[in-house]
PDB file of N, CA and C in Angstrom:
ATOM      1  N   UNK A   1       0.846  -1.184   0.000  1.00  0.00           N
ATOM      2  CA  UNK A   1       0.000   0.000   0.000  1.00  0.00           C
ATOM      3  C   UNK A   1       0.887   1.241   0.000  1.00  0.00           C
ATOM      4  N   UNK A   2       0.400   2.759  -0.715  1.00  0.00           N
ATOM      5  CA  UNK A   2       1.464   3.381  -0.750  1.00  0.00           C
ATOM      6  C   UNK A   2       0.887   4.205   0.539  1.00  0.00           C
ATOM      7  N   UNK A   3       1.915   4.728   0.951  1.00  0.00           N
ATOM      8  CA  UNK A   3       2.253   5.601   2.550  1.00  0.00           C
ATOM      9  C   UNK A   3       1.543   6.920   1.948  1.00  0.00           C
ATOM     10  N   UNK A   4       0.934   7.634   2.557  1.00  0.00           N
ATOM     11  CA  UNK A   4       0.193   9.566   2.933  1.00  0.00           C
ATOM     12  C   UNK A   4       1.140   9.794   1.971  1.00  0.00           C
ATOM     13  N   UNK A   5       2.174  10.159   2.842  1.00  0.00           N
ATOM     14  CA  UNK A   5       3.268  10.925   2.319  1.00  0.00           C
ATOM     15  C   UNK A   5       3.851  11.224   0.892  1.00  0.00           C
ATOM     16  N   UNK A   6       3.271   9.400   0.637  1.00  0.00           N
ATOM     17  CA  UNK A   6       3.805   9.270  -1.421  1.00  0.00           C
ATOM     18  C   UNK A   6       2.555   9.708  -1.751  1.00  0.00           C
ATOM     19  N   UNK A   7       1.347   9.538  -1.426  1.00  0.00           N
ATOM     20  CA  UNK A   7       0.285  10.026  -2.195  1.00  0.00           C
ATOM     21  C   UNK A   7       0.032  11.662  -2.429  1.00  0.00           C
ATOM     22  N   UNK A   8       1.124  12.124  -1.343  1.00  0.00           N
ATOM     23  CA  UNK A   8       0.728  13.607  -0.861  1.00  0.00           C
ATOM     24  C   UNK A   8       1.542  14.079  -2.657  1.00  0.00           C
ATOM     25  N   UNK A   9       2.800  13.636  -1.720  1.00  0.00           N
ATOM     26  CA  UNK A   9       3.879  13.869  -3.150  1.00  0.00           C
ATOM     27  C   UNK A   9       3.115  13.705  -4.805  1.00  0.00           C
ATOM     28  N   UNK A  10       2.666  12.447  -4.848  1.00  0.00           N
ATOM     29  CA  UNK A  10       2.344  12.169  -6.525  1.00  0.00           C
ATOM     30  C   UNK A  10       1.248  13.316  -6.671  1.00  0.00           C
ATOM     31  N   UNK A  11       0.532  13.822  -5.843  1.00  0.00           N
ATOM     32  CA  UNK A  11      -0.757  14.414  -6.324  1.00  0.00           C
ATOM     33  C   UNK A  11       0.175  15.722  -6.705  1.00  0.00           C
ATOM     34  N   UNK A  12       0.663  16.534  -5.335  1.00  0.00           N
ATOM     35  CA  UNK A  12       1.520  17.851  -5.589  1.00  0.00           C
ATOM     36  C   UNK A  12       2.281  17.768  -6.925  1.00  0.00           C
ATOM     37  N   UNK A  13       3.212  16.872  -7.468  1.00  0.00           N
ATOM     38  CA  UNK A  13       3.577  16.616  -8.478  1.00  0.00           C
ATOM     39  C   UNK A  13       2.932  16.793  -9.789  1.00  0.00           C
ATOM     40  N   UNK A  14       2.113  15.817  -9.537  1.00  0.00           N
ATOM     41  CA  UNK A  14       1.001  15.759 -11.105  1.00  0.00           C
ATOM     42  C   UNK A  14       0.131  17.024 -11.273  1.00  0.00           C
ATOM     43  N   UNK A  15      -0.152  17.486 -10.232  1.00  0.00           N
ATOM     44  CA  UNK A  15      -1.089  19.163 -10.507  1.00  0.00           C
ATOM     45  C   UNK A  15      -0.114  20.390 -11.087  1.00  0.00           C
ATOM     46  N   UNK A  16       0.951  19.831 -10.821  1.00  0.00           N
ATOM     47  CA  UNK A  16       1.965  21.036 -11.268  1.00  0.00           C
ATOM     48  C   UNK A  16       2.678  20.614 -12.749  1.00  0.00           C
ATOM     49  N   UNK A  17       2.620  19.160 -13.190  1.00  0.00           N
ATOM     50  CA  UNK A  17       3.084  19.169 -14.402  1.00  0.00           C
ATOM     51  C   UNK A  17       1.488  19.515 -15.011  1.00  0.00           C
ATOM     52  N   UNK A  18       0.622  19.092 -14.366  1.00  0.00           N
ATOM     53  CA  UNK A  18      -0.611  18.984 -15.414  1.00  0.00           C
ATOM     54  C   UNK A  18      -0.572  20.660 -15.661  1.00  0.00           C
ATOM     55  N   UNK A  19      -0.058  21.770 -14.570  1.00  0.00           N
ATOM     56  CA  UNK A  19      -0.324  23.165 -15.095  1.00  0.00           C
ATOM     57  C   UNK A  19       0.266  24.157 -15.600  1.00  0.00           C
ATOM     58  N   UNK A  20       1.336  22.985 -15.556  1.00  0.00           N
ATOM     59  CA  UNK A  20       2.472  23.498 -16.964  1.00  0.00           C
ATOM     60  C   UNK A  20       2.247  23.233 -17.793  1.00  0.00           C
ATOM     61  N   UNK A  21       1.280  22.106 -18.424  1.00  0.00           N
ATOM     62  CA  UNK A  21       1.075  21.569 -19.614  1.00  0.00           C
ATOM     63  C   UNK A  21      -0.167  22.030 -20.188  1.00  0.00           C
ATOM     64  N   UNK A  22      -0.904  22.740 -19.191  1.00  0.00           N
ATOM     65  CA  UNK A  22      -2.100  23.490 -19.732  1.00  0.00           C
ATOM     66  C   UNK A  22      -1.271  24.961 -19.892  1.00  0.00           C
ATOM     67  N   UNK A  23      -0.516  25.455 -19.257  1.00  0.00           N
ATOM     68  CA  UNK A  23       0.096  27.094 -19.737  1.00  0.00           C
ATOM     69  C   UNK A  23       0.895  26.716 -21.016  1.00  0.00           C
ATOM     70  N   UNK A  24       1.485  25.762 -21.114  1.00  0.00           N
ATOM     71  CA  UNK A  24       2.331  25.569 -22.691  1.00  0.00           C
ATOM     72  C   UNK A  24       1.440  25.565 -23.978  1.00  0.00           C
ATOM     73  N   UNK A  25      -0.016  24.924 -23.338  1.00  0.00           N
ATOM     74  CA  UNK A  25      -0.970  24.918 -24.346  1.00  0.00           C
ATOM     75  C   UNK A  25      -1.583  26.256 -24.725  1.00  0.00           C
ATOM     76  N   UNK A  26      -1.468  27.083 -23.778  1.00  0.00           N
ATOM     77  CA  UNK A  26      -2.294  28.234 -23.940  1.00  0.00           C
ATOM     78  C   UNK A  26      -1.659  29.323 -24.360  1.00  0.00           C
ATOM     79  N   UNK A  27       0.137  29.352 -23.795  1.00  0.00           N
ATOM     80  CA  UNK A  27       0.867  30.382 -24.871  1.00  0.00           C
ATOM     81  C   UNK A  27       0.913  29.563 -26.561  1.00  0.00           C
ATOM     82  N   UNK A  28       0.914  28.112 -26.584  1.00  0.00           N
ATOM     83  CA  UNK A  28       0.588  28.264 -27.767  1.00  0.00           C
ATOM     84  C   UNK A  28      -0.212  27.897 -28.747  1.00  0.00           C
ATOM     85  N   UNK A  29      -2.183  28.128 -27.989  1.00  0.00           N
ATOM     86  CA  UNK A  29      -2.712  28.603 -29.025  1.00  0.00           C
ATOM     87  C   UNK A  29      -2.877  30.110 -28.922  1.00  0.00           C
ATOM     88  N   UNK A  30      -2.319  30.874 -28.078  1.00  0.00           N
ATOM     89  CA  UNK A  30      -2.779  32.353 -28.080  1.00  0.00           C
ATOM     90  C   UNK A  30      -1.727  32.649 -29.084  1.00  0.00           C
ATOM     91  N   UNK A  31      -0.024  32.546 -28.789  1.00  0.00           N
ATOM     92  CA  UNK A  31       0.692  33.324 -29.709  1.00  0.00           C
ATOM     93  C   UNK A  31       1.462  32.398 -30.564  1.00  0.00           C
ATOM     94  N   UNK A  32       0.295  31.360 -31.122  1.00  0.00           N
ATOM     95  CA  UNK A  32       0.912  30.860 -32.176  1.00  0.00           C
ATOM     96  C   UNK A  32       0.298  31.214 -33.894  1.00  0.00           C
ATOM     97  N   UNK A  33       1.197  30.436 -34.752  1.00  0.00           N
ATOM     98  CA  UNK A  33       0.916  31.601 -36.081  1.00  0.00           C
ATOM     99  C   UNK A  33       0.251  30.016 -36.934  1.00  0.00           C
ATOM    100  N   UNK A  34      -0.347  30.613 -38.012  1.00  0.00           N
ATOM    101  CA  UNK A  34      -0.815  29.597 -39.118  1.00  0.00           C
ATOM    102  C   UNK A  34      -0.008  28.472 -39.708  1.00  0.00           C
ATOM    103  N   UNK A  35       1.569  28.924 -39.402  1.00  0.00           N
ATOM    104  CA  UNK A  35       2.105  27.656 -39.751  1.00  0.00           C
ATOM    105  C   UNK A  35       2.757  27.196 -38.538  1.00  0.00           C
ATOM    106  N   UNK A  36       2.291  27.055 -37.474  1.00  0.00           N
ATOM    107  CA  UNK A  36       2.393  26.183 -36.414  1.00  0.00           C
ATOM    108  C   UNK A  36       4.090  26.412 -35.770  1.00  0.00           C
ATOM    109  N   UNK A  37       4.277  27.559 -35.683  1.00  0.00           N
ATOM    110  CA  UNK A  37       5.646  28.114 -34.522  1.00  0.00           C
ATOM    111  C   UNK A  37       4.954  29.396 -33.864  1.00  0.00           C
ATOM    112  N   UNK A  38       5.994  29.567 -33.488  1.00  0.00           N
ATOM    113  CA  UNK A  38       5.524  30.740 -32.011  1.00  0.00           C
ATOM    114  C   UNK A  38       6.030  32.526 -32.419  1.00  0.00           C
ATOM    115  N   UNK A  39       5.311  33.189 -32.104  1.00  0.00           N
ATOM    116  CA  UNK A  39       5.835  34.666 -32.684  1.00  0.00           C
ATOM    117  C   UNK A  39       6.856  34.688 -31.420  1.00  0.00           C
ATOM    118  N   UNK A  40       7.835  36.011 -31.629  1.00  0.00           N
ATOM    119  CA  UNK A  40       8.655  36.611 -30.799  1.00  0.00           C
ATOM    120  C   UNK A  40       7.759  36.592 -29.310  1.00  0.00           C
ATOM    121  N   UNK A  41       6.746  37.331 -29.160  1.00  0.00           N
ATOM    122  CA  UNK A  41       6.839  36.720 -27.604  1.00  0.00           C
ATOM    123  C   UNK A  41       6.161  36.115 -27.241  1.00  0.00           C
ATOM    124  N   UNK A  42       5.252  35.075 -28.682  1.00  0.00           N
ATOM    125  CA  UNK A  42       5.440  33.937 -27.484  1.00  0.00           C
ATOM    126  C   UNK A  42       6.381  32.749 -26.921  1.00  0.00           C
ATOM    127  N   UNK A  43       7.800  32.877 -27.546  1.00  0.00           N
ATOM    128  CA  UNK A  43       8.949  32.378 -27.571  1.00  0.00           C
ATOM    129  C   UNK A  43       9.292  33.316 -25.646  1.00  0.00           C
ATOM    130  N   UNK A  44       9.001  34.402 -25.748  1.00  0.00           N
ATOM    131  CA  UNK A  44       9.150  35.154 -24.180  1.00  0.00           C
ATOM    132  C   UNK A  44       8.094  34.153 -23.176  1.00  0.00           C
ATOM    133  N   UNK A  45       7.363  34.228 -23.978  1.00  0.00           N
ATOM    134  CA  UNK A  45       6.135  33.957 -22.554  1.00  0.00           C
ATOM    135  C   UNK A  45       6.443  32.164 -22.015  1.00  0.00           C
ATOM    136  N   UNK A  46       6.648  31.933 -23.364  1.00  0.00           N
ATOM    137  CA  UNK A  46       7.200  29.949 -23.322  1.00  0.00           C
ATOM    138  C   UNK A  46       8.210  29.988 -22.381  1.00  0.00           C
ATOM    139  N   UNK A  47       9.249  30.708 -22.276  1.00  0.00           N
ATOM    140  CA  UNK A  47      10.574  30.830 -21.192  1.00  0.00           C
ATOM    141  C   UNK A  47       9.990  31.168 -20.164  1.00  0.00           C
ATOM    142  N   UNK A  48       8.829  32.121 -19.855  1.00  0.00           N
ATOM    143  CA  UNK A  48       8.625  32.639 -18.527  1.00  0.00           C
ATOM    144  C   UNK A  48       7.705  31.203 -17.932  1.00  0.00           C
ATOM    145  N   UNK A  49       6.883  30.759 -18.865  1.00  0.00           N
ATOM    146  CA  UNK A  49       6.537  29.715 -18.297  1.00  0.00           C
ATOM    147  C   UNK A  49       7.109  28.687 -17.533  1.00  0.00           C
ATOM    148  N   UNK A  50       8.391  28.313 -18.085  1.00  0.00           N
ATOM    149  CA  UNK A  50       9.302  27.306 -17.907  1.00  0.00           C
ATOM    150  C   UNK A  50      10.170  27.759 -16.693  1.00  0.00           C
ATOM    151  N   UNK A  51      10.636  28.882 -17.007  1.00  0.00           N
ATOM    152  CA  UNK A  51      11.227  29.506 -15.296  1.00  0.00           C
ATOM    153  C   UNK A  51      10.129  29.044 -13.920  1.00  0.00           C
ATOM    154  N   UNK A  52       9.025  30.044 -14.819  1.00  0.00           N
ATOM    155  CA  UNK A  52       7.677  29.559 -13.484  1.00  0.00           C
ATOM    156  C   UNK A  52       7.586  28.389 -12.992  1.00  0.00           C
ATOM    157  N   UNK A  53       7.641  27.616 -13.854  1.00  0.00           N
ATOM    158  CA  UNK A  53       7.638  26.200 -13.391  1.00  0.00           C
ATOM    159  C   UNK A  53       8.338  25.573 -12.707  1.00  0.00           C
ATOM    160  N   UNK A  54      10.075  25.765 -12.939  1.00  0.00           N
ATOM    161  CA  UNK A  54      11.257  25.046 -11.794  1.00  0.00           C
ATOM    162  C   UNK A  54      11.042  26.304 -10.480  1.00  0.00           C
ATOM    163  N   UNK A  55      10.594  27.340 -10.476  1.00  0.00           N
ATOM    164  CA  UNK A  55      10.768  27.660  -9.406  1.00  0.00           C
ATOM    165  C   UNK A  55       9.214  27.388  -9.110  1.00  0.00           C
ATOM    166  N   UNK A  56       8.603  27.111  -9.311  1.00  0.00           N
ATOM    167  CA  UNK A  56       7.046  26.393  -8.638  1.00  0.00           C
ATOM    168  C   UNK A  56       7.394  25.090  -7.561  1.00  0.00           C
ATOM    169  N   UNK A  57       8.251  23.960  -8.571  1.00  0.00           N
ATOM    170  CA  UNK A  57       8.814  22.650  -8.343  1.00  0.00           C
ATOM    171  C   UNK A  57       9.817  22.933  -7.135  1.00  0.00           C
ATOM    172  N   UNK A  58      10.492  23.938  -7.123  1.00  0.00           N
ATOM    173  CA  UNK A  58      11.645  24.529  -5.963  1.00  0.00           C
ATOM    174  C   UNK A  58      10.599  24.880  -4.793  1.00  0.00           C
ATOM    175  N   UNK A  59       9.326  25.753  -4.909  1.00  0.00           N
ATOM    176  CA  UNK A  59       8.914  25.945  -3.829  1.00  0.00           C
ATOM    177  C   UNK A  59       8.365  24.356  -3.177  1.00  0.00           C
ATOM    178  N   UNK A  60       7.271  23.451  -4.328  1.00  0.00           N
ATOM    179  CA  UNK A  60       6.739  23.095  -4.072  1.00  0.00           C
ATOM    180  C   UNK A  60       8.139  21.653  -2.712  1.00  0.00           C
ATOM    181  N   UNK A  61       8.836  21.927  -3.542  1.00  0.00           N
ATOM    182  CA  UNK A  61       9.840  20.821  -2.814  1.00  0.00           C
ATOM    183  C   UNK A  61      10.223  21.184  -1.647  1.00  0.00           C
ATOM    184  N   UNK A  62      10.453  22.698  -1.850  1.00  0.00           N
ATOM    185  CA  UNK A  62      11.009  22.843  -0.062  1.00  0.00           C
ATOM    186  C   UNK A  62       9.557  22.613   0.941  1.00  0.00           C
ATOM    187  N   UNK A  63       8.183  23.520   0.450  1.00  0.00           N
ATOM    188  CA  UNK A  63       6.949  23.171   1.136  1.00  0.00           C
ATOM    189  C   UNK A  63       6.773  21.514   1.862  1.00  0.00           C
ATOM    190  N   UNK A  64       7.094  20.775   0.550  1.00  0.00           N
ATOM    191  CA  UNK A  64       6.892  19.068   0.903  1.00  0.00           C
ATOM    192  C   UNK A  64       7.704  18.552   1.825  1.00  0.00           C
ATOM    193  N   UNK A  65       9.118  19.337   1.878  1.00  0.00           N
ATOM    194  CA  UNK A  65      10.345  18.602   3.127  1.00  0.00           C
ATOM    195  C   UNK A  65       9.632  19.085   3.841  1.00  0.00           C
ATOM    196  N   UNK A  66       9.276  20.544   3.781  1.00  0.00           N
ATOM    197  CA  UNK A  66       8.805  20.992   5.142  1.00  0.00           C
ATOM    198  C   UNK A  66       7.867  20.181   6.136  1.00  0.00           C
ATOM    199  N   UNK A  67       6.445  20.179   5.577  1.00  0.00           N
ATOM    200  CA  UNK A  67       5.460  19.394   5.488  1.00  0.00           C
ATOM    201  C   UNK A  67       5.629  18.355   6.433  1.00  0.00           C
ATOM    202  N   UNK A  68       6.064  17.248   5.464  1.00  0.00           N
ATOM    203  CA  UNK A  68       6.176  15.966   5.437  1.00  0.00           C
ATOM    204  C   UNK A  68       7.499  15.191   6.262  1.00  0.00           C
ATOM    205  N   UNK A  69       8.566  16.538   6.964  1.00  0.00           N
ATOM    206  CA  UNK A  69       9.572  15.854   7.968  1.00  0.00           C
ATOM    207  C   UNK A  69       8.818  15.309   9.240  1.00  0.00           C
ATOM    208  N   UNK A  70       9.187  14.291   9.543  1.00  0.00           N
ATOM    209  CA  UNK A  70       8.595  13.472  10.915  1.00  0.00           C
ATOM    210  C   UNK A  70       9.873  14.002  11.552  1.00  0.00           C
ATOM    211  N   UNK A  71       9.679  14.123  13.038  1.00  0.00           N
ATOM    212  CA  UNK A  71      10.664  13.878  13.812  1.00  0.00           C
ATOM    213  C   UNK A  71      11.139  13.109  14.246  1.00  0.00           C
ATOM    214  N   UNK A  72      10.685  12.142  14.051  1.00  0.00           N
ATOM    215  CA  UNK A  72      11.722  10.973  14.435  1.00  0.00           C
ATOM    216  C   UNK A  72      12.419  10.164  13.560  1.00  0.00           C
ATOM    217  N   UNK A  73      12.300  10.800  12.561  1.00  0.00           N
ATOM    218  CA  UNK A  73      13.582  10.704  11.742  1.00  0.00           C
ATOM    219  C   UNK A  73      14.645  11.135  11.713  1.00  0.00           C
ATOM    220  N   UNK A  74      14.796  11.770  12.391  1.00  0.00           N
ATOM    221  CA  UNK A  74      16.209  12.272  12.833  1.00  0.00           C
ATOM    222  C   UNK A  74      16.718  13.470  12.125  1.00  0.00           C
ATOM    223  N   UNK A  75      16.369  14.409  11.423  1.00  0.00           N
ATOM    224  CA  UNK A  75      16.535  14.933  10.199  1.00  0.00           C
ATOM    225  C   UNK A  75      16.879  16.372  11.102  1.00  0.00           C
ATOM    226  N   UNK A  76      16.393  16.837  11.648  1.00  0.00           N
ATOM    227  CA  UNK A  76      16.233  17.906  12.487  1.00  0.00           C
ATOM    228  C   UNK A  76      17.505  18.274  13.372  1.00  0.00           C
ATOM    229  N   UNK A  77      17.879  19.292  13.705  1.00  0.00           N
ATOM    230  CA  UNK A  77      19.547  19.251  14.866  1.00  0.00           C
ATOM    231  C   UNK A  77      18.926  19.494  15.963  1.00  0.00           C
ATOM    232  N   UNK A  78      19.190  19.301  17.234  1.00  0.00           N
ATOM    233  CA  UNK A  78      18.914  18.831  18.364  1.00  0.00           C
ATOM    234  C   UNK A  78      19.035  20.179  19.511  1.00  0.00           C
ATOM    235  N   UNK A  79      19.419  21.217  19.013  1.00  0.00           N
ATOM    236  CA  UNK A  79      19.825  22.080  18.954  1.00  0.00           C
ATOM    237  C   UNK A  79      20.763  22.752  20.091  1.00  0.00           C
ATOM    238  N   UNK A  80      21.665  21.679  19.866  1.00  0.00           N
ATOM    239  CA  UNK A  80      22.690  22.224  21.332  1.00  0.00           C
ATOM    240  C   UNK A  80      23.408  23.140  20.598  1.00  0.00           C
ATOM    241  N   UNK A  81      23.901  22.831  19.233  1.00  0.00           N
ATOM    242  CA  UNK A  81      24.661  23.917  18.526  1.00  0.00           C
ATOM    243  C   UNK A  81      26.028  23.709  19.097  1.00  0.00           C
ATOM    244  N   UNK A  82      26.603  22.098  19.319  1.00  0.00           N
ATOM    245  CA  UNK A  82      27.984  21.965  19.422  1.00  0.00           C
ATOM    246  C   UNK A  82      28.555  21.342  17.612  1.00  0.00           C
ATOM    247  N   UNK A  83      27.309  21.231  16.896  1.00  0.00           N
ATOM    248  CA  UNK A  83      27.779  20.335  15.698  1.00  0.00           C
ATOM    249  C   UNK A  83      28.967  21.294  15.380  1.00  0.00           C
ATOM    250  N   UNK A  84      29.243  22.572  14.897  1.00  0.00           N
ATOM    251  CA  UNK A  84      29.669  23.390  14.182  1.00  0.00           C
ATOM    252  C   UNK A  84      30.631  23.457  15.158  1.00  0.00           C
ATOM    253  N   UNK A  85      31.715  22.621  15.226  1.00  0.00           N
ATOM    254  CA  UNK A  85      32.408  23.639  16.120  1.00  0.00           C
ATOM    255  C   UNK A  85      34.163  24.125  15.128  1.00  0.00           C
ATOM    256  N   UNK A  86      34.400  25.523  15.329  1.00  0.00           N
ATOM    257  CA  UNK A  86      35.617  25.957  14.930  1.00  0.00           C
ATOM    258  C   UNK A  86      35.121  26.332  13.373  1.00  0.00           C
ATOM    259  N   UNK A  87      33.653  26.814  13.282  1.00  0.00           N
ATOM    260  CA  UNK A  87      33.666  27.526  12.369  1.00  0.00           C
ATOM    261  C   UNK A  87      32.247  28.641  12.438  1.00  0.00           C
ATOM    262  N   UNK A  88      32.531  29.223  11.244  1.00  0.00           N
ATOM    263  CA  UNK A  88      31.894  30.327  11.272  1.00  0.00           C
ATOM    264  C   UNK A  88      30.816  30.900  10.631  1.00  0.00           C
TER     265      UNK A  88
END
């Protein structure tokens, strides 16, 4: 059976490719031309999409560690704050 946690993940995942794949569709039927390429900006808007997207995937990833750390996994520092020692 799969665990919360993977189901949490696959859904967050799949809503965010599925809404990249509906914005790719939509810069290009808005700024596409009769013979099937993209004008000047929608060649802009296709990049802004694609930026949008890894930093969507960047938030959505740090949100999910966030989320989804258990503590007793050990993942967390304990916080005596001797790990670091002799630096700065």
């Amino acid at each position: 059976m799969v665990e919360r946690e993977q189901v949490i993940e696959i859904v967050v995942s799949a809503g965010a490719v599925l809404g990249m794949l509906a914005a790719m569709i939509v810069v290009g039927s808005t700024y596409g031309t009769d013979n099937g390429t993209l004008t000047p900006a929608g060649g802009q808007m296709l990049i802004a999409v694609i930026v949008g997207f890894i930093l969507l995937l960047t938030a959505i990833g740090i949100g999910l560690a966030y989320v989804l750390n258990d503590p007793e996994d050990g993942l967390e520092t304990d916080g005596d704050g001797d790990d670091a020692q002799g630096t700065f």
